[in-house]
Protein backbone atom coordinates (compact mmCIF):
# COMPACT_ATOMS: atom_id res chain seq x y z
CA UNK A 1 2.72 -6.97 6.71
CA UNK A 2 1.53 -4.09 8.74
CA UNK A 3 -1.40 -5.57 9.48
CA UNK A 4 0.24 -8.67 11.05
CA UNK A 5 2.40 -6.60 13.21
CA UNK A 6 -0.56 -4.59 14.45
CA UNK A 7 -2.31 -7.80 14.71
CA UNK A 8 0.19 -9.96 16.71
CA UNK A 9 2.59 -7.11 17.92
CA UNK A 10 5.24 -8.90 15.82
CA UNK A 11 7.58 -6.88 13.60
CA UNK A 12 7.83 -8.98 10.29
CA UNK A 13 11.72 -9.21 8.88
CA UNK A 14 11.07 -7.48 6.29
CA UNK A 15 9.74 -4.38 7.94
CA UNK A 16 12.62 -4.55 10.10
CA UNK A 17 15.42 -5.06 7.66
CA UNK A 18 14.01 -2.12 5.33
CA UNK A 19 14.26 1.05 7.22
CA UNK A 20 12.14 4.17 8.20
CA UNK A 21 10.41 5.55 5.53
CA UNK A 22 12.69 8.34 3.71
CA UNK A 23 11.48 11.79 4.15
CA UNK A 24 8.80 13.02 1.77
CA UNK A 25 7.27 9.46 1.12
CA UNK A 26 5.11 9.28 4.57
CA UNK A 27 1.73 10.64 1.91
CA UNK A 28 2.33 7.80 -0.83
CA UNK A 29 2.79 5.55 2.15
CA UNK A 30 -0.64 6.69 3.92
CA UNK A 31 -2.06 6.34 0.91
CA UNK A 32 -0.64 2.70 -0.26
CA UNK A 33 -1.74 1.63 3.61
CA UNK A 34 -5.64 2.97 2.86
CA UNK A 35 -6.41 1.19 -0.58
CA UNK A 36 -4.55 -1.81 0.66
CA UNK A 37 -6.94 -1.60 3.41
CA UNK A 38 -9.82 -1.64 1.38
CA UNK A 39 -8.51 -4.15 -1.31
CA UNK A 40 -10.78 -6.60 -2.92
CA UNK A 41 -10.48 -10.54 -2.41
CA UNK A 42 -11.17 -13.42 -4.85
CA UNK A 43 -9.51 -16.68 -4.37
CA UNK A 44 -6.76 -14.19 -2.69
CA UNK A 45 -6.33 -10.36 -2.45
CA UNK A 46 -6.50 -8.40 -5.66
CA UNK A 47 -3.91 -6.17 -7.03
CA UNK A 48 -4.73 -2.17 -6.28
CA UNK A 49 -6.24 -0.96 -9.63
CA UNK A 50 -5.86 2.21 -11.29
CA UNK A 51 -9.89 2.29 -10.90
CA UNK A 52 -9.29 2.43 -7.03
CA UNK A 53 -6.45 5.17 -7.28
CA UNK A 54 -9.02 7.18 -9.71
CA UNK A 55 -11.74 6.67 -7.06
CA UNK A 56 -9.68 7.01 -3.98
CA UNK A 57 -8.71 10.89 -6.03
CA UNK A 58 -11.53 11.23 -6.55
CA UNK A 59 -13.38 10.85 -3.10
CA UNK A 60 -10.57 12.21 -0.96
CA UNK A 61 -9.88 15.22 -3.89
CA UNK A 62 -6.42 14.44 -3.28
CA UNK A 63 -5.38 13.89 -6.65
CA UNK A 64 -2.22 11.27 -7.29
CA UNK A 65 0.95 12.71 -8.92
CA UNK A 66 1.70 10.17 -12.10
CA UNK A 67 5.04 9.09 -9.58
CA UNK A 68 2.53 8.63 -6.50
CA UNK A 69 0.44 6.65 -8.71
CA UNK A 70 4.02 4.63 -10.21
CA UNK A 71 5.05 4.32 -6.08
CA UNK A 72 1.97 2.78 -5.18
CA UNK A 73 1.83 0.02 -7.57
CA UNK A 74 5.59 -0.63 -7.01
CA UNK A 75 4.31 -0.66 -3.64
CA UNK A 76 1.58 -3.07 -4.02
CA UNK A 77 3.67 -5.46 -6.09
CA UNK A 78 6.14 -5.92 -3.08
CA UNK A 79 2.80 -6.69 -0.80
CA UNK A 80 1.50 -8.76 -3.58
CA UNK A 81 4.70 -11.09 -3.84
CA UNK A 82 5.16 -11.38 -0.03
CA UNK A 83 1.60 -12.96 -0.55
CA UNK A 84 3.18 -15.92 -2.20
């Protein structure tokens, strides 16, 4: 979705109906933005793995707190089903 608005300069609804993101979450969100942005595509876009957290830990030797890890794939799932 943030792609689109960067893309056409359109807010999508759902970004608009859900807020600014509450205090605290701005690094999960960073991160859930940079291994969306370098997801993998079949037939469609892939879920984010737990391979690509590992590696994104890895590379960036910002390890992911178990509830960063939890947030991103909750994360992911909403992106995943607005996909649909």
């Amino acid at each position: 979705m943030i792609k689109h608005w960067r893309a056409t300069g359109r807010k999508p609804k759902a970004l608009l109906e859900q807020g600014e993101c509450p205090d605290g979450f701005e690094y999960v969100w960073t991160v859930f933005e940079r291994l969306s942005g370098a997801r993998t595509y079949g037939m469609a876009a892939n879920p984010i793995t737990y391979t690509e957290m590992d590696a994104f830990s890895r590379v960036s030797r910002e390890p992911l707190r178990p509830w960063q890890v939890e947030a991103v794939q909750r994360l992911d799932s909403l992106c995943m089903a607005s996909r649909k």
